[in-house]
Protein backbone atom coordinates (compact mmCIF):
# COMPACT_ATOMS: atom_id res chain seq x y z
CA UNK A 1 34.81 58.78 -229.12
CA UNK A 2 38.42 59.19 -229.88
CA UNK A 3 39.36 60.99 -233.49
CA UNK A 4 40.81 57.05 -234.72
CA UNK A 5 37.08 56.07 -233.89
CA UNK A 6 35.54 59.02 -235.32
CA UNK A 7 37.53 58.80 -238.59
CA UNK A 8 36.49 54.58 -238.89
CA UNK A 9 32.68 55.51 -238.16
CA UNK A 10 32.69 57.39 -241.20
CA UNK A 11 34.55 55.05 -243.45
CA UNK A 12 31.92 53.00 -242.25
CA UNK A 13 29.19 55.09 -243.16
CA UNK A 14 30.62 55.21 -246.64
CA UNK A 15 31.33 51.25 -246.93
CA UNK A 16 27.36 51.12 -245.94
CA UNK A 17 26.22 53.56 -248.24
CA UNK A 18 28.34 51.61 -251.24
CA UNK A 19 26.54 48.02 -250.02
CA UNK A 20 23.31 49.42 -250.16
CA UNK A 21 23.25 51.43 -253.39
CA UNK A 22 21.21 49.80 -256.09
CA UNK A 23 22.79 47.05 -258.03
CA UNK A 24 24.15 48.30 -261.71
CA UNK A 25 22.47 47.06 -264.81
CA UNK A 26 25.53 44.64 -265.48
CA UNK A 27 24.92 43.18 -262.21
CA UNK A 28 21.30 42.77 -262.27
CA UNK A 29 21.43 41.14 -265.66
CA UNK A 30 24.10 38.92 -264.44
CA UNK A 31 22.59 37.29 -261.68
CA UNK A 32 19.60 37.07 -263.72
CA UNK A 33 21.67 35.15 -265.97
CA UNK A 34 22.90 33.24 -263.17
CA UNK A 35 20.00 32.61 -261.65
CA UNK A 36 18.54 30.91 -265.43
CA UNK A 37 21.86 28.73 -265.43
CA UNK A 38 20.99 27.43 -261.76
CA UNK A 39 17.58 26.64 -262.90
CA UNK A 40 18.56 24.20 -265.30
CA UNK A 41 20.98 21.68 -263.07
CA UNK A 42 18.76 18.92 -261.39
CA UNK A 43 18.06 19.33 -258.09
CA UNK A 44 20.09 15.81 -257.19
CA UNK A 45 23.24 18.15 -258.49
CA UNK A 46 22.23 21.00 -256.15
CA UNK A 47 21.88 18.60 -253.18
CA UNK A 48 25.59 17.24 -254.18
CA UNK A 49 26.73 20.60 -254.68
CA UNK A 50 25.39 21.93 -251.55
CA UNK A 51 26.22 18.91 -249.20
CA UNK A 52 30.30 19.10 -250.75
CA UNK A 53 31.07 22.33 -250.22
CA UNK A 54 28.83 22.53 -246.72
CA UNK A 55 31.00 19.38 -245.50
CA UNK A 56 34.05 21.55 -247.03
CA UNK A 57 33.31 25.10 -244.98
CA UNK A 58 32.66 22.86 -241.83
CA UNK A 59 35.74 21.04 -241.91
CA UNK A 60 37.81 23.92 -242.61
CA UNK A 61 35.84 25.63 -239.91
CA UNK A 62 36.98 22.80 -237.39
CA UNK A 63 40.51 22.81 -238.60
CA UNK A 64 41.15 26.93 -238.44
CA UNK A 65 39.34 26.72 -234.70
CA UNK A 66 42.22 24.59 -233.46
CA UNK A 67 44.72 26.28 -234.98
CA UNK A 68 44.19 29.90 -234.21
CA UNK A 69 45.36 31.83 -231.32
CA UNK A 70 43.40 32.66 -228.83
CA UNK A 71 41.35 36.26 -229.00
CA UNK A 72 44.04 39.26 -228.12
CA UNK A 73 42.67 41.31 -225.15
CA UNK A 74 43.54 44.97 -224.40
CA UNK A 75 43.84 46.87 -227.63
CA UNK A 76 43.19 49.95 -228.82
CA UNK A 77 40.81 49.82 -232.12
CA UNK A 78 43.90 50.87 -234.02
CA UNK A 79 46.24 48.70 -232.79
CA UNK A 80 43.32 45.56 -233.58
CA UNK A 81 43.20 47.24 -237.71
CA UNK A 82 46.82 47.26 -237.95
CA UNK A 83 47.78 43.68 -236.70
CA UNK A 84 44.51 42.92 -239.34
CA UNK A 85 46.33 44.46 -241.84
CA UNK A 86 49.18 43.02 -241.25
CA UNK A 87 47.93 39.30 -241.26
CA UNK A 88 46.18 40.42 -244.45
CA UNK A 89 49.11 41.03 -246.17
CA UNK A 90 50.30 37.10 -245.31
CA UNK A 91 47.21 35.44 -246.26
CA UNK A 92 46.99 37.53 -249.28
CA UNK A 93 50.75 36.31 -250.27
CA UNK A 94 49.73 33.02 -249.76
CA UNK A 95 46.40 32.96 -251.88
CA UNK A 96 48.59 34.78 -254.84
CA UNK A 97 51.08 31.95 -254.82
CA UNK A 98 48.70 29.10 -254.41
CA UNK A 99 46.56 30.78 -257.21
CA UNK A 100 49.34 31.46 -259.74
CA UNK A 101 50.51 27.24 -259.34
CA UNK A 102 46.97 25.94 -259.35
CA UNK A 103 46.54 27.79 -261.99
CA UNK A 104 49.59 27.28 -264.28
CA UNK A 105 48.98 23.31 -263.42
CA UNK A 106 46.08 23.06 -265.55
CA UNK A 107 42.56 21.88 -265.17
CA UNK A 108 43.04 19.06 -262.46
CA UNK A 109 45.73 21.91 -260.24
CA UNK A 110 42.76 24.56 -261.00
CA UNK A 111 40.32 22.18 -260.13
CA UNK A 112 42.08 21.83 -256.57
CA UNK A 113 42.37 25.72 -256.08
CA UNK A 114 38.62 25.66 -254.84
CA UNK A 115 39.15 24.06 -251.31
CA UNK A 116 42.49 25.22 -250.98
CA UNK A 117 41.11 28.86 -251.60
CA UNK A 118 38.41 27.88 -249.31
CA UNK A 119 40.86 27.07 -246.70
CA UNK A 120 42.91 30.26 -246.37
CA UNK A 121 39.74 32.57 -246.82
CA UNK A 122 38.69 30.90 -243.73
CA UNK A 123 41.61 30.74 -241.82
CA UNK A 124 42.07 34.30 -242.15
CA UNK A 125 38.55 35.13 -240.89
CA UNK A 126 39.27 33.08 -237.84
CA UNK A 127 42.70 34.94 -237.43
CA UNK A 128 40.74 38.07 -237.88
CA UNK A 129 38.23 37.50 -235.41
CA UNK A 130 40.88 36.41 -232.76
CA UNK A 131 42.61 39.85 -233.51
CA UNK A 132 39.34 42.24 -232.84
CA UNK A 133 38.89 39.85 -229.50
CA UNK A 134 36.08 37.59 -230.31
CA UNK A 135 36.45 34.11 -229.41
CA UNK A 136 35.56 31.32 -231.86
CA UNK A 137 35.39 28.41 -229.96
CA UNK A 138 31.40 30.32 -229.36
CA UNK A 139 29.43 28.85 -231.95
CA UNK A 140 27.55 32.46 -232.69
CA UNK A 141 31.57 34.11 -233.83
CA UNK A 142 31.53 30.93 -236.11
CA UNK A 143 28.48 31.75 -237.53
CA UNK A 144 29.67 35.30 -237.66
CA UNK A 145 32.49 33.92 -239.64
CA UNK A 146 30.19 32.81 -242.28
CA UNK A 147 28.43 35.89 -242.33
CA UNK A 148 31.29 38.07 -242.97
CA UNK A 149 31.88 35.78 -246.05
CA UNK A 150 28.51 35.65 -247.61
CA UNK A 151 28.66 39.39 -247.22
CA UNK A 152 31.95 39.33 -249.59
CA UNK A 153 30.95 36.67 -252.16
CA UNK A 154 27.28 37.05 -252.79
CA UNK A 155 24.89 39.28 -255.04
CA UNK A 156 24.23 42.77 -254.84
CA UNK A 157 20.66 41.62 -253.16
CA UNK A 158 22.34 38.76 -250.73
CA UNK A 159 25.37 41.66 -249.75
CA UNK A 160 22.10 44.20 -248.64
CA UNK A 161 20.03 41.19 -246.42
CA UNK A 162 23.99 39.85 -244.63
CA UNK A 163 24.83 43.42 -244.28
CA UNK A 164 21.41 43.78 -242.12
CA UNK A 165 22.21 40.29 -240.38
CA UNK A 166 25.69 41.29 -239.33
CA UNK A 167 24.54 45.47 -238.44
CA UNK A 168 21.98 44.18 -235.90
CA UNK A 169 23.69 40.65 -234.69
CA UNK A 170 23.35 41.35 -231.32
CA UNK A 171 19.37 40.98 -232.25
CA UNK A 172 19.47 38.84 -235.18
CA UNK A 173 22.06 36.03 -234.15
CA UNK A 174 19.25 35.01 -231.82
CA UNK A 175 17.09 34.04 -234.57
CA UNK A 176 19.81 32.14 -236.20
CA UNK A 177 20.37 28.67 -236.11
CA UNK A 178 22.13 27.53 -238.99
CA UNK A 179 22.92 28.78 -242.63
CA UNK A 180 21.05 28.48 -245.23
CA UNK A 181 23.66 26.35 -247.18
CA UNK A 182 22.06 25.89 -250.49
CA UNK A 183 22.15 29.67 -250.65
CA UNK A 184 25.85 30.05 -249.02
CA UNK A 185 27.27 27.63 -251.95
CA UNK A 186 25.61 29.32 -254.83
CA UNK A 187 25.73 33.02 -254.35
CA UNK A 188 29.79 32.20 -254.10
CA UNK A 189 30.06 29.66 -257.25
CA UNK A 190 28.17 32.78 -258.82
CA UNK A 191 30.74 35.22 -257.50
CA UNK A 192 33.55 33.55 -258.68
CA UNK A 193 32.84 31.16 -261.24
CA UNK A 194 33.52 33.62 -264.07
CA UNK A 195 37.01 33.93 -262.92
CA UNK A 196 37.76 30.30 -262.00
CA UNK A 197 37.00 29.19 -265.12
CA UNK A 198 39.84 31.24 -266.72
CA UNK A 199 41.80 30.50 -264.83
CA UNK A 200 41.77 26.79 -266.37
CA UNK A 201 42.87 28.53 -269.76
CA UNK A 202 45.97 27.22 -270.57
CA UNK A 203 48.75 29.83 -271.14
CA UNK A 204 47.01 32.49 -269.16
CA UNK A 205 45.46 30.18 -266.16
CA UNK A 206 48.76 31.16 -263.58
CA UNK A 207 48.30 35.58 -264.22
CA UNK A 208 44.55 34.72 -263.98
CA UNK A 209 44.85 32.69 -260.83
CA UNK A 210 47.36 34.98 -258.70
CA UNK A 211 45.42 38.15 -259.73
CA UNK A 212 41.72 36.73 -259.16
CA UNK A 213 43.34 35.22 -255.51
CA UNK A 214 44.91 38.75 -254.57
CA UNK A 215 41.62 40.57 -255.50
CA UNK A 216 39.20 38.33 -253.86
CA UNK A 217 41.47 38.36 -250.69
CA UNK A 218 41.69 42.19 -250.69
CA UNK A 219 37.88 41.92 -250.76
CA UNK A 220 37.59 39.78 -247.60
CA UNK A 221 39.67 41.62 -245.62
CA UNK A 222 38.25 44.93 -246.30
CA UNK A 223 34.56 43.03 -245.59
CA UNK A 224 35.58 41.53 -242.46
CA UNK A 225 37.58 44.61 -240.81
CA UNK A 226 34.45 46.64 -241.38
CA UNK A 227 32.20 43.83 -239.94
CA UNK A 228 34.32 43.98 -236.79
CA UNK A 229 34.63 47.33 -236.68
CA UNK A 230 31.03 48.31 -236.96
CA UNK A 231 30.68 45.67 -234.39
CA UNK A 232 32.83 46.99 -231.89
CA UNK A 233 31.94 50.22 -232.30
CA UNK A 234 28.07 49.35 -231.86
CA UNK A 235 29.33 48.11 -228.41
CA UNK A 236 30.87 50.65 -227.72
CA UNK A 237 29.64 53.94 -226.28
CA UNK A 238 29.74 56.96 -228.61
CA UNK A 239 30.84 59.82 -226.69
CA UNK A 240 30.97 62.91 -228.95
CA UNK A 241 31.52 65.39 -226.43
């Protein structure tokens, strides 16, 4: 394995060790918290919920297909993290802006923030996975897709079971026919709701907006070049000599 390879395998180690350490006491009380909330909305508003923002993901999932470019062949694993870094930086611009007018609109622009949000998280994915050479016209690098971003917006708990999925996909995809979608929408209203709703504060909803948009796309990109790289890397053989 070449020293570039060498020196990701460790960051790797170290992005796996800081997924798999116990959830804080914050955290755990949180979700708890969470969890309490969810239990008192009617079931009829979880169906709603679940079938919305399902419909939502598959549509942009359809859209971002036909638009991105085809998966780039013959590249180094270097070369494949700095054009990902690159496109990060783009998509990251664009979430700021659209987060700071969204959210300096008011309830009904903040309101519309969620699917547009939605949309570029996705479209970057599918930009992403074109860029380490996986091609998403295959239903199973869709599905990876959706991995990579329950693995970024979920609970401590849900991060340590996708991080399993996604570590062993050559074995696990197999038993994989669909998300679970109830769980996919509400680990991610959990992850972000917090933050959405300020940024429907008048006065402070534009700040709020551009810095929760920068953050969360930071996040994603660091979650999805690891995901690629650990799987490329678990394809490829280690040669430590």
């Amino acid at each position: 394995m070449k020293e570039y390879e060498l020196n990701v395998y460790d960051e790797l180690q170290a992005w796996r060790t800081k997924i798999m350490k116990r959830s804080g006491l914050v955290n755990r009380w949180a979700k708890k918290a969470q969890n309490k909330v969810n239990g008192f909305i009617p079931e009829k508003a979880h169906h709603i919920i679940t079938e919305a923002i399902k419909n939502m993901v598959k549509a942009t999932l359809v859209g971002s297909n036909i638009t991105t470019k085809r998966p780039i062949p013959g590249k180094s694993l270097l070369e494949r993290d700095e054009l990902a870094k690159e496109k990060l930086v783009t998509y990251r611009k664009t979430a700021t802006v659209e987060g700071a007018g969204t959210g300096a609109g008011g309830i009904f622009l903040g309101l519309a923030d969620f699917p547009l949000l939605l949309s570029i998280k996705m479209k970057f994915l599918f930009e992403a996975a074109a860029i380490y050479g996986y091609d998403t016209k295959d239903y199973e690098e869709r599905l990876f897709i959706l991995h990579i971003f329950q693995l970024a917006f979920s609970s401590d708990d849900k991060q340590k079971e996708t991080f399993f999925i996604i570590d062993n996909w050559d074995e696990r995809k197999k038993e994989l026919a669909d998300m679970d979608w109830r769980v996919f929408q509400q680990e991610y209203r959990d992850y972000i709701d917090f933050v959405k709703l300020l940024q429907l504060v008048p006065g402070i909803g534009a700040i709020v907006g551009a810095y929760a948009n920068y953050n969360l796309l930071d996040h994603l990109g660091e979650t999805a070049m690891n995901a690629y790289r650990l799987r490329i890397l678990s394809e490829t053989p280690k040669d430590y000599e």
